[in-house]
N, C-alpha and C. Protein backbone atom coordinates (compact mmCIF):
# COMPACT_ATOMS: atom_id res chain seq x y z
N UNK A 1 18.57 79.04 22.51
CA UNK A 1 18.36 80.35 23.11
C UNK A 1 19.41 81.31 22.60
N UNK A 2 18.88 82.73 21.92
CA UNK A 2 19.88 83.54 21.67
C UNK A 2 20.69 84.16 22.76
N UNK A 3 21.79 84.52 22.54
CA UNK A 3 22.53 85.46 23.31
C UNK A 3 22.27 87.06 23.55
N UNK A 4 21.91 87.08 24.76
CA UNK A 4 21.08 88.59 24.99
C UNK A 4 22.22 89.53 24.31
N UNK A 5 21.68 91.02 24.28
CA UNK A 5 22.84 92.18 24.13
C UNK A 5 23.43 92.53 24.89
N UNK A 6 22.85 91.95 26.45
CA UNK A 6 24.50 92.35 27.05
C UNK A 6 25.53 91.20 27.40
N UNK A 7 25.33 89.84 26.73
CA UNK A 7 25.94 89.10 26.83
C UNK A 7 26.79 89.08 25.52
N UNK A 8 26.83 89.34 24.62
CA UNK A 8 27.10 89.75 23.31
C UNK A 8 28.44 91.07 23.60
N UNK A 9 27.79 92.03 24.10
CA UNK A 9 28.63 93.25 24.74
C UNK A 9 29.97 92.35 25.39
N UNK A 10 29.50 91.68 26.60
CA UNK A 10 30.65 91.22 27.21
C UNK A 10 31.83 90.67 26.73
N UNK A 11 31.24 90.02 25.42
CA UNK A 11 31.89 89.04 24.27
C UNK A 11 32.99 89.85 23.49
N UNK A 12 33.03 91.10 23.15
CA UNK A 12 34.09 91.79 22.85
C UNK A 12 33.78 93.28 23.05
N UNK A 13 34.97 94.05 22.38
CA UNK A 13 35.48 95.51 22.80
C UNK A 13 34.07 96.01 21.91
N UNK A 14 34.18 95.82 21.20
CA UNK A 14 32.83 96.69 19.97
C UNK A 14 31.94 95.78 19.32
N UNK A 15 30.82 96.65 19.36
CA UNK A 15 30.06 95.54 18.59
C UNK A 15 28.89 96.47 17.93
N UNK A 16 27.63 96.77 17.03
CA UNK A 16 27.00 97.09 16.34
C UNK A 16 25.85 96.37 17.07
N UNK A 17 24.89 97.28 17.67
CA UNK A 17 23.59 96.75 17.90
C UNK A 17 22.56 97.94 17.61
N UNK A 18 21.35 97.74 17.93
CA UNK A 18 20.07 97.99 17.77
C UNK A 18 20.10 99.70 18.52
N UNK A 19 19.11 100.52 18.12
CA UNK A 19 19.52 101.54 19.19
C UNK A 19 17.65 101.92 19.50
N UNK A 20 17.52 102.51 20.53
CA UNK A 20 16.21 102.41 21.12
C UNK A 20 15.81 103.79 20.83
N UNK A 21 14.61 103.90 20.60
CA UNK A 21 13.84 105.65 20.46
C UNK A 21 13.97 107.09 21.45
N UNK A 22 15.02 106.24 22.52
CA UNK A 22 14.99 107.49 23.54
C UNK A 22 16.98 107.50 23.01
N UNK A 23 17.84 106.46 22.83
CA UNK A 23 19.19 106.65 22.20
C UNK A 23 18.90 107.87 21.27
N UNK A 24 18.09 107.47 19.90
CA UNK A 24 18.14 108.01 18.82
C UNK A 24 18.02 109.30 19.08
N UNK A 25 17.16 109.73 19.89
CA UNK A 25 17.28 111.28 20.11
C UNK A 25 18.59 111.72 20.86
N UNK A 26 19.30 111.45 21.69
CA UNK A 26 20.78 111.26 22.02
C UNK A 26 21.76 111.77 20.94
N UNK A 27 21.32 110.94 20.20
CA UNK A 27 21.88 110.55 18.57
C UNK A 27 21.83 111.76 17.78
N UNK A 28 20.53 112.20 17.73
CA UNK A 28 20.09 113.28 17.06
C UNK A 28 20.80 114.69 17.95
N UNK A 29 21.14 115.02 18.86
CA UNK A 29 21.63 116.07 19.78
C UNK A 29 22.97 115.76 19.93
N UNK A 30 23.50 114.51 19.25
CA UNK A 30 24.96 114.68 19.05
C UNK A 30 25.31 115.22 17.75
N UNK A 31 24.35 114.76 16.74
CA UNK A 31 24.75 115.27 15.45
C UNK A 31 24.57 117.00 15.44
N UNK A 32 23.31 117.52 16.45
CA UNK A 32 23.50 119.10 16.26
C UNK A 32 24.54 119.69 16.63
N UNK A 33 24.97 119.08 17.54
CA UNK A 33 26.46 119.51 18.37
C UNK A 33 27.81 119.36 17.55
N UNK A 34 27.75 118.28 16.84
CA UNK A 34 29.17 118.40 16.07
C UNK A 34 28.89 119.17 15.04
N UNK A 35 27.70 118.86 14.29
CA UNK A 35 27.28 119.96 13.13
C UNK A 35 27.75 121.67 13.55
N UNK A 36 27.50 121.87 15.18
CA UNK A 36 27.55 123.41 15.61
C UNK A 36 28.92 123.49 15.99
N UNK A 37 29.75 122.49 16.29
CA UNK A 37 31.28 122.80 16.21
C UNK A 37 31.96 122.78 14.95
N UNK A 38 31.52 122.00 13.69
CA UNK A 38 32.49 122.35 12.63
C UNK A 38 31.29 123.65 11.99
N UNK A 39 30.71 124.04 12.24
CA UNK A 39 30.20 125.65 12.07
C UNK A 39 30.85 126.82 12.75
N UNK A 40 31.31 126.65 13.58
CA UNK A 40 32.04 127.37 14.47
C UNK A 40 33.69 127.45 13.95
N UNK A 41 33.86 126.02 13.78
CA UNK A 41 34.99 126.26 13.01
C UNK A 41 35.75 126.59 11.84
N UNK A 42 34.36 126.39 11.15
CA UNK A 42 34.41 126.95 9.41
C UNK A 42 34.15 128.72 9.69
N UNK A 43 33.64 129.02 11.06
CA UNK A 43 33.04 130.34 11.20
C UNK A 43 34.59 131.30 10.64
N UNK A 44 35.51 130.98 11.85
CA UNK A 44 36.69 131.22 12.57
C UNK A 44 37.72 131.13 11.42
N UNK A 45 38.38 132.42 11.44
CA UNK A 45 39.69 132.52 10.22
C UNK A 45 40.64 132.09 11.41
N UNK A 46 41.45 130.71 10.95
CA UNK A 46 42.39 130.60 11.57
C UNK A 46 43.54 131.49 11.37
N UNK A 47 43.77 131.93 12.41
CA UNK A 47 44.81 132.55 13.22
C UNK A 47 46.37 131.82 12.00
N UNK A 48 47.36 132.86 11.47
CA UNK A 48 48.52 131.96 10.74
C UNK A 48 49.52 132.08 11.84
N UNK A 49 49.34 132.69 13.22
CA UNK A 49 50.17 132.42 14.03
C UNK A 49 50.28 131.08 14.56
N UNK A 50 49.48 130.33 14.63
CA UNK A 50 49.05 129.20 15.40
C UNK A 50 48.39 128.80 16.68
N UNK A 51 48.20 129.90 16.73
CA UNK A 51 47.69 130.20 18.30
C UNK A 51 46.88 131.53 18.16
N UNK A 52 45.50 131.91 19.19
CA UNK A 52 44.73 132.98 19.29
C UNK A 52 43.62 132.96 18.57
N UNK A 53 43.26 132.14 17.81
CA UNK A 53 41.99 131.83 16.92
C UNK A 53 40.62 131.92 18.01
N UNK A 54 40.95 131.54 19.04
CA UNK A 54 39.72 131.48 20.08
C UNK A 54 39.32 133.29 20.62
N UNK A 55 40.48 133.85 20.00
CA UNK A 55 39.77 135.52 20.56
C UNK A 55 38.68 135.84 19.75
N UNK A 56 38.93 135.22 19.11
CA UNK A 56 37.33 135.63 17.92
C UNK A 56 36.15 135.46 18.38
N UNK A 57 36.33 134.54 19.70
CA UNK A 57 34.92 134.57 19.99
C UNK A 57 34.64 135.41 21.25
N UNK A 58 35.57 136.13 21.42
CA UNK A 58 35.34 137.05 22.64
C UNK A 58 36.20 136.30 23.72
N UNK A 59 36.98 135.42 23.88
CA UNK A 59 37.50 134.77 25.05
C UNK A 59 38.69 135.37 25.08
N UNK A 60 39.53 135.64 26.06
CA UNK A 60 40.75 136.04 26.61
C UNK A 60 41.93 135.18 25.91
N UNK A 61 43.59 135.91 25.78
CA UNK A 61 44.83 135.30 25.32
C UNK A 61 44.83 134.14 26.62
N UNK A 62 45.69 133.20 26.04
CA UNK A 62 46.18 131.99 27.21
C UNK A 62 47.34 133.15 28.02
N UNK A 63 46.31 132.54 29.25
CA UNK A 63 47.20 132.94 30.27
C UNK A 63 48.81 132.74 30.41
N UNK A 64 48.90 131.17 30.48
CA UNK A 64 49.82 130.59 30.23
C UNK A 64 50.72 131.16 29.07
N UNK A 65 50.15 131.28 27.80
CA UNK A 65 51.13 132.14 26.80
C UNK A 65 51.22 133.15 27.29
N UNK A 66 50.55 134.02 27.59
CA UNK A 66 50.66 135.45 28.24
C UNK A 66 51.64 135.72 28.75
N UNK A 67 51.60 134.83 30.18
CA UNK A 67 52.58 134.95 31.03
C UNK A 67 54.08 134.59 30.80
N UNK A 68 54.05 133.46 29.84
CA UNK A 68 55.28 132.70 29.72
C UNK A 68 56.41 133.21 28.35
N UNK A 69 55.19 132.93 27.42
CA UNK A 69 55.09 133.38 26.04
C UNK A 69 55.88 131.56 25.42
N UNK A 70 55.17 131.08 25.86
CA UNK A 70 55.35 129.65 25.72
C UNK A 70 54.18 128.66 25.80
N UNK A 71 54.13 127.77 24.76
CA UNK A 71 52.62 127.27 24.42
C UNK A 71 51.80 126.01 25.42
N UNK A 72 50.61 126.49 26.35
CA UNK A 72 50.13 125.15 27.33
C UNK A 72 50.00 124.28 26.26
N UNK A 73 49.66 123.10 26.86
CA UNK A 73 49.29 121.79 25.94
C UNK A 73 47.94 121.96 24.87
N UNK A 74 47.14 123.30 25.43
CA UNK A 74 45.49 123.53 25.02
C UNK A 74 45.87 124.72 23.75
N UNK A 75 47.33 125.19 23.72
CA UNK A 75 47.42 126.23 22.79
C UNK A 75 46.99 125.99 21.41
N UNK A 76 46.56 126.41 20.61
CA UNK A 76 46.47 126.17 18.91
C UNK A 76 45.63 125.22 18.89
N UNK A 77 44.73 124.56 19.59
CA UNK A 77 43.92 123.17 19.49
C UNK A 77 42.38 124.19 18.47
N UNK A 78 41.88 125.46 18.32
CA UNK A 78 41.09 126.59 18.27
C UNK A 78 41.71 126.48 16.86
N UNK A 79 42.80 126.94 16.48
CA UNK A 79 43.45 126.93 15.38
C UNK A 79 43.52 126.17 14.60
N UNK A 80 44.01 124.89 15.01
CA UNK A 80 44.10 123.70 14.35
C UNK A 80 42.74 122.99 13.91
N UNK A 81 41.93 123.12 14.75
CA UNK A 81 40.99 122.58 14.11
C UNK A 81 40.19 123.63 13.37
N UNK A 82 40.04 124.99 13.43
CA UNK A 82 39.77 125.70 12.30
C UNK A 82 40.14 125.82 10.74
N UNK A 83 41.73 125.26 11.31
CA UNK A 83 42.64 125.10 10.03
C UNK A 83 42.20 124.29 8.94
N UNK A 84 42.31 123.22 10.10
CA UNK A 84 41.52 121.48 9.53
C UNK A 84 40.49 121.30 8.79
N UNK A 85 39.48 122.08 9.07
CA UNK A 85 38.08 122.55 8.98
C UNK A 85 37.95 123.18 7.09
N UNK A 86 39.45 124.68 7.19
CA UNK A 86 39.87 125.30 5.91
C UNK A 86 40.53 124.49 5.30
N UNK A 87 40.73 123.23 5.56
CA UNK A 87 41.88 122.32 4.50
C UNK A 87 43.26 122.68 4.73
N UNK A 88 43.49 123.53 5.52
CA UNK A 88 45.28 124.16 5.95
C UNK A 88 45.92 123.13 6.68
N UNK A 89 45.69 121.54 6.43
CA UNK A 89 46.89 120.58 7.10
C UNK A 89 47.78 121.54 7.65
N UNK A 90 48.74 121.68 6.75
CA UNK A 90 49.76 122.69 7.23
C UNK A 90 50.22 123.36 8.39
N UNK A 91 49.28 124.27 8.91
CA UNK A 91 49.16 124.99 9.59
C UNK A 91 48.52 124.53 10.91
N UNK A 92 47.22 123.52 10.66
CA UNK A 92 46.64 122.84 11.55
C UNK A 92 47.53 121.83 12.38
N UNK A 93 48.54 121.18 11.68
CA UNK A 93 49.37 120.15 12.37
C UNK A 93 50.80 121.28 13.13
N UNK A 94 50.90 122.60 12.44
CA UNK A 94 52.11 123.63 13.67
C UNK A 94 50.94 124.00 14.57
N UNK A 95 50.27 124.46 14.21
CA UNK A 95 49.22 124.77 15.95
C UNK A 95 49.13 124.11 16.81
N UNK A 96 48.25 122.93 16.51
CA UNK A 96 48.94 121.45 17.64
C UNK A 96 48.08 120.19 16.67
N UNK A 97 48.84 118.85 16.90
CA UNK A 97 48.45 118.34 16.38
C UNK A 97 47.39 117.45 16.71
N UNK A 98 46.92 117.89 17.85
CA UNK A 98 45.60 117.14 18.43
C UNK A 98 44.91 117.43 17.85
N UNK A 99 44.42 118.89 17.22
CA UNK A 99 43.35 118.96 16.24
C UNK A 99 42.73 118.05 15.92
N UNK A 100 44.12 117.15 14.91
CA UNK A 100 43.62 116.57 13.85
C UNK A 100 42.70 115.00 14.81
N UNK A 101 43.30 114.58 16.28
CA UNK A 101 42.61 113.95 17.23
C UNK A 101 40.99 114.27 17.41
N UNK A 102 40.77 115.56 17.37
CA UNK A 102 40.20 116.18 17.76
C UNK A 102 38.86 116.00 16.25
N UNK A 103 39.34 116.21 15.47
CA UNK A 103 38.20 116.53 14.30
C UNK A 103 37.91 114.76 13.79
N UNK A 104 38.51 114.00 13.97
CA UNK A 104 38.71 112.52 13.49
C UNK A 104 37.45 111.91 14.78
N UNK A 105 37.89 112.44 15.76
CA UNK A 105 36.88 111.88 16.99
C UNK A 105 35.56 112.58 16.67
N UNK A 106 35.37 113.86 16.43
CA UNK A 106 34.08 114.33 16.18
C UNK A 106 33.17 113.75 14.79
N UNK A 107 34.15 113.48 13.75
CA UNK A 107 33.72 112.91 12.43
C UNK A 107 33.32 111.17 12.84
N UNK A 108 33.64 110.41 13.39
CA UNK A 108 33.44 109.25 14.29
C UNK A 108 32.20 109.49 15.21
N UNK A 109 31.96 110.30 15.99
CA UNK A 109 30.38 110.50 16.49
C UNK A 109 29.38 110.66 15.47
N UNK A 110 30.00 111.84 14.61
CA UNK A 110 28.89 112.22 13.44
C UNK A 110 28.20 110.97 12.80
N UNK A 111 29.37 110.17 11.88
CA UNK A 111 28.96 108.88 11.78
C UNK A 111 28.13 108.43 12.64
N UNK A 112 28.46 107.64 13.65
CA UNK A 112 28.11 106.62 14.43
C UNK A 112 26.35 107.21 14.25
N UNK A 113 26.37 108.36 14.98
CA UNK A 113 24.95 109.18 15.23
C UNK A 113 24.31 109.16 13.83
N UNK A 114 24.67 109.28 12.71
CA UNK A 114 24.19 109.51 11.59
C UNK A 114 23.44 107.75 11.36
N UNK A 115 24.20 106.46 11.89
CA UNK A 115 24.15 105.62 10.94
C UNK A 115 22.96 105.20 12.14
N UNK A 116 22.99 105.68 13.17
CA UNK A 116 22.11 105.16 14.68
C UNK A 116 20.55 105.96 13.96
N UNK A 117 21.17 106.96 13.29
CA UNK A 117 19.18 107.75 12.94
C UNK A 117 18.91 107.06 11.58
N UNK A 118 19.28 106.88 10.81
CA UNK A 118 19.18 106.02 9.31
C UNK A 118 18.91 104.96 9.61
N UNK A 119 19.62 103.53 9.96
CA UNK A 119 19.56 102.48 10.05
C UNK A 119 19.09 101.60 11.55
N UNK A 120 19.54 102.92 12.35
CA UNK A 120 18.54 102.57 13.35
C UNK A 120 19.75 101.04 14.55
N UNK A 121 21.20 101.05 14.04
CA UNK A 121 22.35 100.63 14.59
C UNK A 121 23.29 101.26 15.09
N UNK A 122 23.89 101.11 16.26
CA UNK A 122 25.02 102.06 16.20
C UNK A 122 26.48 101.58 16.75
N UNK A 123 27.69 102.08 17.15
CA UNK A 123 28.82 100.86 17.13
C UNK A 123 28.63 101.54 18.82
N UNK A 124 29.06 100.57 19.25
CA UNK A 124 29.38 100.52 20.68
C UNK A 124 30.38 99.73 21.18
N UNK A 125 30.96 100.73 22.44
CA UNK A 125 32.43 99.88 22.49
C UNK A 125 32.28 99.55 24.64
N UNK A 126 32.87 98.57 24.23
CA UNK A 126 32.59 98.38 26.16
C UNK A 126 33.57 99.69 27.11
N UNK A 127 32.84 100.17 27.70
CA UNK A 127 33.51 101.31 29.09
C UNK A 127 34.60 101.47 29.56
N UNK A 128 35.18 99.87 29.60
CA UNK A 128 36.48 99.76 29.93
C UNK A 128 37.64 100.51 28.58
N UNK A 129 36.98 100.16 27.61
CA UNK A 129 37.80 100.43 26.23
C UNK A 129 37.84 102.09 26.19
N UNK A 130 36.73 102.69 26.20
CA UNK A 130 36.76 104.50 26.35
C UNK A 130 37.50 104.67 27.20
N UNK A 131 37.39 104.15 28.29
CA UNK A 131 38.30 104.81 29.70
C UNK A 131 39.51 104.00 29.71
N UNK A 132 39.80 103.65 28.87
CA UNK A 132 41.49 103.36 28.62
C UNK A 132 41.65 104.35 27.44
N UNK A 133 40.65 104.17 26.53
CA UNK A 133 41.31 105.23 25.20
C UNK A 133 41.23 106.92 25.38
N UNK A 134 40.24 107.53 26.42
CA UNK A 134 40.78 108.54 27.02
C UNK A 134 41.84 109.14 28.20
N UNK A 135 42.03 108.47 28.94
CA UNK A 135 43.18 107.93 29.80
C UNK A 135 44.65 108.42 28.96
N UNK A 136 44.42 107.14 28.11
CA UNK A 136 46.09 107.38 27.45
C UNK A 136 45.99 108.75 26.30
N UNK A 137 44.51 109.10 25.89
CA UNK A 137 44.95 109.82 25.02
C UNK A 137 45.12 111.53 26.05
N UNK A 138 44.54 111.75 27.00
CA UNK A 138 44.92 112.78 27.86
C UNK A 138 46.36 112.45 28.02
N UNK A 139 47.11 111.65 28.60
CA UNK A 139 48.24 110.91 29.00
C UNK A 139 49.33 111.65 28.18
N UNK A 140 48.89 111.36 26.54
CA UNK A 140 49.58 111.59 25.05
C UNK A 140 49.63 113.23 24.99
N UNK A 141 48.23 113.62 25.59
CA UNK A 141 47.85 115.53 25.31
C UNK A 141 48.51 115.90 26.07
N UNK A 142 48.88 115.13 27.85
CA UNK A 142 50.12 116.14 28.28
C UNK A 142 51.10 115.91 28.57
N UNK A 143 51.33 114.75 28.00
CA UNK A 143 53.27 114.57 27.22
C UNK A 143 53.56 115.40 26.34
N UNK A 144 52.57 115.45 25.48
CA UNK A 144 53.19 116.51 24.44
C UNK A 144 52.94 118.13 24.96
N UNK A 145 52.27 118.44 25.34
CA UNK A 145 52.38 119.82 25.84
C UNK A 145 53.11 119.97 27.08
N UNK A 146 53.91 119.27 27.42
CA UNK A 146 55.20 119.40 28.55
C UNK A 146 56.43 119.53 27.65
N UNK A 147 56.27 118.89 26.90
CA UNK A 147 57.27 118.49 26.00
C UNK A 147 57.31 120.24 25.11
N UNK A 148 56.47 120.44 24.80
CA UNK A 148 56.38 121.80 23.86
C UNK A 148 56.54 122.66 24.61
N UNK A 149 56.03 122.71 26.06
CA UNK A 149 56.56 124.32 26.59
C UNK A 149 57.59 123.88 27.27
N UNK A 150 58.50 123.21 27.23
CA UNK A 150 59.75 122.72 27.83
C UNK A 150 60.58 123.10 26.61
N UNK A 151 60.84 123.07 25.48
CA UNK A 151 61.20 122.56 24.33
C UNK A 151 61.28 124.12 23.25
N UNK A 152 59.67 124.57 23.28
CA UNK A 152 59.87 126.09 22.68
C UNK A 152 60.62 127.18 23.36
């Protein structure tokens, strides 16, 4: 007797299985979505301040900078990944360096979604593993932005 898929799942953190006709469309509405964020971000002249790239789209200065003139943990993340987007490492890693968190995680869906509509597989990781790897990586986003408006 084979081992079902969710006994397989249980068996480790990730694994590559089968994906079903109602996933794939999932699949397909993740790829428009990251496709419409690095459009957005190729849209957007990053900002060489490092910060304010998001007024371009009509949204308000950070309050927080406003008020303080000191950067929240969310400052330059608009920037940085616009940067990222223009090839400006540089500039993308002084804005903040989650960006580069930020565009690595979206290029990782793209995949996954891309290889789930082609091949019709996709990687999957058990629940417990996301909600530890977002956990610590929020954890990481506001250590370092305590650390930066403490620090600038």
């Amino acid at each position: 007797m084979e081992p079902s898929v969710s006994s397989a799942h249980r068996a480790g953190l990730i694994e590559i299985g089968a994906v079903n006709p109602k996933a794939r469309l999932g699949h397909l509405l993740i790829l428009v979505a990251v496709l419409s964020f690095w459009g957005v971000g190729l849209y957007l002249v990053p900002d060489p301040r490092g910060h304010g790239t998001h007024q371009q789209l009509g949204l308000p200065p950070c309050l927080i900078y406003f008020l303080t003139g000191r950067s929240c943990p969310s400052c330059g993340l608009t920037t940085s990944v616009s940067a990222l987007l223009h090839g400006n490492f540089a500039l993308a890693w002084r804005a903040n360096p989650f960006g580069f968190a930020i565009v690595a995680f979206s290029l990782g869906l793209f995949l996954n979604s891309l290889m789930a509509l082609v091949v019709r597989r996709s990687v999957r990781m058990r629940p417990s593993l996301v909600n530890w790897g977002v956990m610590l990586f929020l954890l990481w986003w506001a250590l370092h932005g305590a650390i930066r408006f403490l620090v600038r």
